[in-house]
Protein backbone atom coordinates (compact mmCIF):
# COMPACT_ATOMS: atom_id res chain seq x y z
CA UNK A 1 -5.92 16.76 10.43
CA UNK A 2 -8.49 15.05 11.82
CA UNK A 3 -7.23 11.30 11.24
CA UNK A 4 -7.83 7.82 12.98
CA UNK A 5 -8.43 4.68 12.42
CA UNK A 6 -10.24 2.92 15.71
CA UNK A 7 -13.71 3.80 14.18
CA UNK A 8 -13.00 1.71 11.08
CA UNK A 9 -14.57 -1.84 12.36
CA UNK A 10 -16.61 -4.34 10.93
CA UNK A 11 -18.34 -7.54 12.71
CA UNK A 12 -16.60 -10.84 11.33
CA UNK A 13 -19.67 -11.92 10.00
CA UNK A 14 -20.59 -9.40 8.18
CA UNK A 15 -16.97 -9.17 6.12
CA UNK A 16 -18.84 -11.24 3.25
CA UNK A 17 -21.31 -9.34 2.55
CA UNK A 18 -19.46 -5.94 2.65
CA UNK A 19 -17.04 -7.72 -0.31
CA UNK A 20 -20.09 -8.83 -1.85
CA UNK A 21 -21.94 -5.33 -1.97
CA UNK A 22 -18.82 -3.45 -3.66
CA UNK A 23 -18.10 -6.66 -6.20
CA UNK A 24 -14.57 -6.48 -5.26
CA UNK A 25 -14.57 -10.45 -5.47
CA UNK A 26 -16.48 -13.92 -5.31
CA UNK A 27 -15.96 -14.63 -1.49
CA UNK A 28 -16.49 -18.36 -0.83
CA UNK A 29 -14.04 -18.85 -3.66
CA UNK A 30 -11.96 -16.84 -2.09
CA UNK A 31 -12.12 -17.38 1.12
CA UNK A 32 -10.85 -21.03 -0.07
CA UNK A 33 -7.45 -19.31 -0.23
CA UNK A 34 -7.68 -17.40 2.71
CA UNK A 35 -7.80 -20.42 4.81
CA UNK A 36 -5.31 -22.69 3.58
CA UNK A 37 -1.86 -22.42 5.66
CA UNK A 38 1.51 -20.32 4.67
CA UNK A 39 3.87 -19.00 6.27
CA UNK A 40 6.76 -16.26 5.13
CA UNK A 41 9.05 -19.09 3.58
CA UNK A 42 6.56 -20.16 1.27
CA UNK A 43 6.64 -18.90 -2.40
CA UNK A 44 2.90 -19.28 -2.91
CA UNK A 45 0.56 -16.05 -2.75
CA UNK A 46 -1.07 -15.53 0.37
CA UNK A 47 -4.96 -15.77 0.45
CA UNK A 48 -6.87 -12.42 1.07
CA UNK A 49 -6.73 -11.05 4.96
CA UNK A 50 -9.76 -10.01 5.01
CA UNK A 51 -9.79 -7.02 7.98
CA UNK A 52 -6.92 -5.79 6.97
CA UNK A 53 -8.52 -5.50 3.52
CA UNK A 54 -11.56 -3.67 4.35
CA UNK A 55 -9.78 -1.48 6.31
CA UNK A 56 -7.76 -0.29 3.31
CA UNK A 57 -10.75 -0.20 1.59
CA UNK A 58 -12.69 1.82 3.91
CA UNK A 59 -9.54 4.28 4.60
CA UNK A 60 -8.95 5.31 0.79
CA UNK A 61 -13.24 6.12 0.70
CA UNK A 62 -13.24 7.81 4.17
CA UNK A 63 -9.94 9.97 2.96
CA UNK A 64 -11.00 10.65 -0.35
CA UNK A 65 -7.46 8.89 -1.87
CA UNK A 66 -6.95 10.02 -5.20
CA UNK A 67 -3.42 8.35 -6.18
CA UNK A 68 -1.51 5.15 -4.80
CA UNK A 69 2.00 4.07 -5.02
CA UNK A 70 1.84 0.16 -4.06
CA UNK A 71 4.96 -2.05 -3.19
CA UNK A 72 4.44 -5.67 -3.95
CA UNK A 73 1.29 -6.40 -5.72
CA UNK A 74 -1.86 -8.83 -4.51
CA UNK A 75 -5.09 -9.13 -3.57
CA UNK A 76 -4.69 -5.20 -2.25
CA UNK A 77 -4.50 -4.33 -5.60
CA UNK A 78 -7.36 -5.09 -6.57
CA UNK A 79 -8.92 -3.54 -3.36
CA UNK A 80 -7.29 -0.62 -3.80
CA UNK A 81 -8.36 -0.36 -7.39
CA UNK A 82 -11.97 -1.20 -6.66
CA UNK A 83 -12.10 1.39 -3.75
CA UNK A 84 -10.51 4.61 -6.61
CA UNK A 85 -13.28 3.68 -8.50
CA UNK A 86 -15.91 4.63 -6.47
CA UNK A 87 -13.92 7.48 -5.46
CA UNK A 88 -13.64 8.57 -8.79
CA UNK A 89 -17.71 9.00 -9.51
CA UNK A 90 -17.90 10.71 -6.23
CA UNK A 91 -15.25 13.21 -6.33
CA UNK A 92 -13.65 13.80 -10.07
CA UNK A 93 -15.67 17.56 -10.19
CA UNK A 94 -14.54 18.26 -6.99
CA UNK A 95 -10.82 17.92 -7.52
CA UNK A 96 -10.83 19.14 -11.06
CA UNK A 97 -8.82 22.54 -9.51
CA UNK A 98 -6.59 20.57 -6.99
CA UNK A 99 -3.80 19.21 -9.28
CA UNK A 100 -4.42 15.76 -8.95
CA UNK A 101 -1.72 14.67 -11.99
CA UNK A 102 -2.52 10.81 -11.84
CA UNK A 103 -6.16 11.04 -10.75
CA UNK A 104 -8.01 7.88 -8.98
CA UNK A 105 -4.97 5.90 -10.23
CA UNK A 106 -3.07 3.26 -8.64
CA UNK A 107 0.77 2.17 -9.36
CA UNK A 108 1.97 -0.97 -8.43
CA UNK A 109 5.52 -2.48 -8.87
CA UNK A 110 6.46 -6.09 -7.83
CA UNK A 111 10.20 -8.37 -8.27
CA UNK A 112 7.64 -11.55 -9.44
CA UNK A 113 6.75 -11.41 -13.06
CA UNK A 114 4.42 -14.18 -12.05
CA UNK A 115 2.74 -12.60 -9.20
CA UNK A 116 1.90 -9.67 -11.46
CA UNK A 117 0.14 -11.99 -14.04
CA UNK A 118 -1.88 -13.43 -11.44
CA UNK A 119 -2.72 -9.51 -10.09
CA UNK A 120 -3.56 -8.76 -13.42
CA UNK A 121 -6.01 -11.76 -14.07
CA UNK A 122 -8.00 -10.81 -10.73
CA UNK A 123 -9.16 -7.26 -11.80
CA UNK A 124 -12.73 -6.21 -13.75
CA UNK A 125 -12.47 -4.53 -16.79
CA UNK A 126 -12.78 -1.33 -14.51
CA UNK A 127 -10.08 -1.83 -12.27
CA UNK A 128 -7.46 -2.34 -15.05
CA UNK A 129 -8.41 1.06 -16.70
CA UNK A 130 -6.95 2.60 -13.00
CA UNK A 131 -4.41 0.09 -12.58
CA UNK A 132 -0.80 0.91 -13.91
CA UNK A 133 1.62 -2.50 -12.79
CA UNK A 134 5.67 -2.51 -13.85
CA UNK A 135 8.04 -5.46 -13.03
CA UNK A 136 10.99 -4.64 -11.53
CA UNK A 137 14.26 -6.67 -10.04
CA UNK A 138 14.98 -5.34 -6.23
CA UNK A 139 18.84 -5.14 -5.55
CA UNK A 140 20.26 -5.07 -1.75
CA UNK A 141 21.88 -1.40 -0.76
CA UNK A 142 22.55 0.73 1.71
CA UNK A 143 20.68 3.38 3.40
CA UNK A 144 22.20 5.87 5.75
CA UNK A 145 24.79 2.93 6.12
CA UNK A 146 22.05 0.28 7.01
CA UNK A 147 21.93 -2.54 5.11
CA UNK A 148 17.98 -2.69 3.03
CA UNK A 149 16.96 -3.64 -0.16
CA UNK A 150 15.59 -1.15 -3.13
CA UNK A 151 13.27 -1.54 -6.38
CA UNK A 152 16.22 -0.79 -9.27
CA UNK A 153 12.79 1.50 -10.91
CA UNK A 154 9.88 2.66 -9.09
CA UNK A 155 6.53 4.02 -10.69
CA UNK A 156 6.98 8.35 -11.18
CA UNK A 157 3.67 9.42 -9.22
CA UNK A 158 3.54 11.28 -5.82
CA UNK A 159 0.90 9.62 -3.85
CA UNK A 160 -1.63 10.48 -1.18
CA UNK A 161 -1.61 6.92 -0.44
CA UNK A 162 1.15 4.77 -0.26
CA UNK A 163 1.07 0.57 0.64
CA UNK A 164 3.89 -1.43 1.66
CA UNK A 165 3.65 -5.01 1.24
CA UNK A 166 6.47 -5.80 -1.28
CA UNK A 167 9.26 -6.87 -2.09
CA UNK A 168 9.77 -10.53 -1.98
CA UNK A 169 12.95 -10.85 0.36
CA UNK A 170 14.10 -13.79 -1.34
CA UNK A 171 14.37 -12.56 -5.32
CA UNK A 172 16.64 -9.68 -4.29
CA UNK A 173 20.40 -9.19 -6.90
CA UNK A 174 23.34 -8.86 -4.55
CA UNK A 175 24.70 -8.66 -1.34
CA UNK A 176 26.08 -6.05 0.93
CA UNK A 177 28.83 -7.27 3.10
CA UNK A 178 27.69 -10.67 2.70
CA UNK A 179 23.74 -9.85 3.80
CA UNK A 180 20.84 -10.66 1.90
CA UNK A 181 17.14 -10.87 2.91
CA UNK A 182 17.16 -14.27 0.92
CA UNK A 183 18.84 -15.79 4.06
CA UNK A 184 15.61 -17.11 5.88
CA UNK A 185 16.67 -15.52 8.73
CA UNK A 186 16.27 -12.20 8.05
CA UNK A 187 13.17 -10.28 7.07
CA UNK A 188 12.07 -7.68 4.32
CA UNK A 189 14.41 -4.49 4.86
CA UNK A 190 12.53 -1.98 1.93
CA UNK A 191 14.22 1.62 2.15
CA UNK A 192 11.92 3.13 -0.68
CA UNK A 193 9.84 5.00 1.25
CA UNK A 194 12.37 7.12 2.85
CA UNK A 195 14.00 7.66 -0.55
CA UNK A 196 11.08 9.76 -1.47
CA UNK A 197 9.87 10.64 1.99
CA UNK A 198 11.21 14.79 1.49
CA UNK A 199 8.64 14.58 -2.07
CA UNK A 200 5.50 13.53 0.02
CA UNK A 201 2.64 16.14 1.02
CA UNK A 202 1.61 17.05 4.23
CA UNK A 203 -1.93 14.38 4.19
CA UNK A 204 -0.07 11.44 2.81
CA UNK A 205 -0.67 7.82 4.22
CA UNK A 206 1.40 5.26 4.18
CA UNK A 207 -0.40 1.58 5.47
CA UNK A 208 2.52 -1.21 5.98
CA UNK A 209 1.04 -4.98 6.11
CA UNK A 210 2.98 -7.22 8.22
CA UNK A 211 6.49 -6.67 7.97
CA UNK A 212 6.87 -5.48 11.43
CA UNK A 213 10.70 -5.35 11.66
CA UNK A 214 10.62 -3.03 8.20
CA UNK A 215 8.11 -0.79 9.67
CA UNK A 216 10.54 -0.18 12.75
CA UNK A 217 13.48 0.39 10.41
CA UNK A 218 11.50 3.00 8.40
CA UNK A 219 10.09 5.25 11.41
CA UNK A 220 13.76 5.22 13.12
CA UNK A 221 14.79 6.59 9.77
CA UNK A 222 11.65 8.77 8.80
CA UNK A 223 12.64 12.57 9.42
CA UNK A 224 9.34 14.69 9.16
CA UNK A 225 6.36 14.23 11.36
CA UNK A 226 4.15 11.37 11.48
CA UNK A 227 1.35 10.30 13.52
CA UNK A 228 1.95 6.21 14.21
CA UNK A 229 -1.48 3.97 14.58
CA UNK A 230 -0.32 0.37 15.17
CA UNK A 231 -2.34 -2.46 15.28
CA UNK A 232 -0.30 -5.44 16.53
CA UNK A 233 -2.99 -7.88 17.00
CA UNK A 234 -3.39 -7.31 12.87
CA UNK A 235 0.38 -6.59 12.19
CA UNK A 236 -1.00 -3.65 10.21
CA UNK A 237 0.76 -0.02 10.57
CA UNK A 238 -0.46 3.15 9.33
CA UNK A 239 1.57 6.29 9.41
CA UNK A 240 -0.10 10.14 8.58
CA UNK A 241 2.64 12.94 7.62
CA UNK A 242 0.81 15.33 9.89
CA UNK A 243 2.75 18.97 9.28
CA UNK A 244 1.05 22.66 8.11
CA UNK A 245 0.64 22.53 4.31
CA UNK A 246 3.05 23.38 1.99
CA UNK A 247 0.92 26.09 0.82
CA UNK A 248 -2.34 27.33 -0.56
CA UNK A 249 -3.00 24.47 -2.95
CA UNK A 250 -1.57 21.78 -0.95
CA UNK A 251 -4.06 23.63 2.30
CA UNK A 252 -7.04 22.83 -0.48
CA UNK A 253 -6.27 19.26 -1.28
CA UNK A 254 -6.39 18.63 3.05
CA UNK A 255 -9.24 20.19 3.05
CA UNK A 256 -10.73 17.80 0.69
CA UNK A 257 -9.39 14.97 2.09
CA UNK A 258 -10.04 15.58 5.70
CA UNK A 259 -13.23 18.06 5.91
């Protein structure tokens, strides 16, 4: 699979006008957001990062994603929405023999009721034909014997695409031996990913935004290959389960992505 992200760039300068062009949102109003300060502790949605948003954009169109599972919703959402779209009027012939269940859809779940009101208000009339949100309280567990937190119900798809940037740490049920992410000292743990890791196809991407210390808990804990591209100046982390397909059809739907 030929797979990479270093060609994906964009002068700063011209972020604006890229956002503009695909009428994924009004920028200066944006942007408004994107510069006021927050930190991890704060309850208040972040503003819209823009790089790391383009680059999502640009690696759903340049991989032909068809289907994506998102943890924790946001201004990706509607990114990610915008960006199956346009994927959809390029290539819905094209996979109409590659079983493609949940075609240029994407499924988000989030622990914030509110957060997923505010989601919902930022997408076109377009984007919420493609958009499938659930609520859904996150619960501390164990994995493997490690201590990490889990969505109590996650969206039933099988995704070519998969982006990590939920759940809140601090509106988690429970405790495990006394731990909880909602101690400020500690950091989002998510384990969700390698619940369903043995159900992914060979193809799948999974992009992780931030949440450094979670990324490092899930590729200790990962089992089947993946190529790693980490960008630590961005705190973004993208992952490719690189293996031979799983067969005929599964050899048809890399070639679409990837040739």
């Amino acid at each position: 699979m030929k797979f990479t992200i270093t060609d994906i760039t964009i002068k700063k300068a011209k972020l604006n006008q890229y956002f503009l062009k695909n009428k994924i949102f009004k920028i200066k109003k944006e942007l408004k957001e994107h510069n006021k300060k927050n930190t991890h502790l704060s309850t208040k949605p972040f503003g819209p990062k823009l790089f790391d948003l383009y680059r999502l954009h640009q690696i759903i169109l340049k991989y032909k994603r068809t289907t994506i599972l998102e943890f924790g919703v946001g201004w990706s959402t509607k990114v990610m929405a915008n960006a199956l779209l346009i994927n959809e009027k390029k290539y819905l012939k094209r996979i109409k023999d590659l079983r493609f269940n949940n075609p240029f859809q994407i499924h988000s779940v989030d622990n914030f009721k509110k957060y997923i009101s505010l989601t919902k208000k930022k997408l076109s009339v377009n984007e919420r034909k493609n958009s499938f949100i659930k609520f859904s309280k996150v619960k501390m567990c164990k994995f493997n014997g490690r201590i990490a937190t889990e969505y109590e119900e996650i969206p039933r798809v099988n995704p070519d695409l998969i982006y990590l940037d939920g759940p809140s740490q601090f509106n988690v049920k429970g405790a495990i031996n006394n731990i909880s992410t909602s101690h400020y000292d500690f950091m989002p743990m998510s384990c969700d990913i390698l619940k369903i890791e043995h159900f992914l196809k060979p193809g799948t991407i999974i992009v992780i935004d931030g949440r450094s210390s979670n990324y490092r808990f899930l590729i200790s804990n990962l089992q089947r290959k993946w190529k790693k591209f980490e960008d630590f100046k961005n705190e973004q982390y993208i992952l490719i389960l690189d293996e031979p397909p799983l067969g005929k059809l599964n050899a048809k739907q890399i070639e679409f992505y990837f040739n």
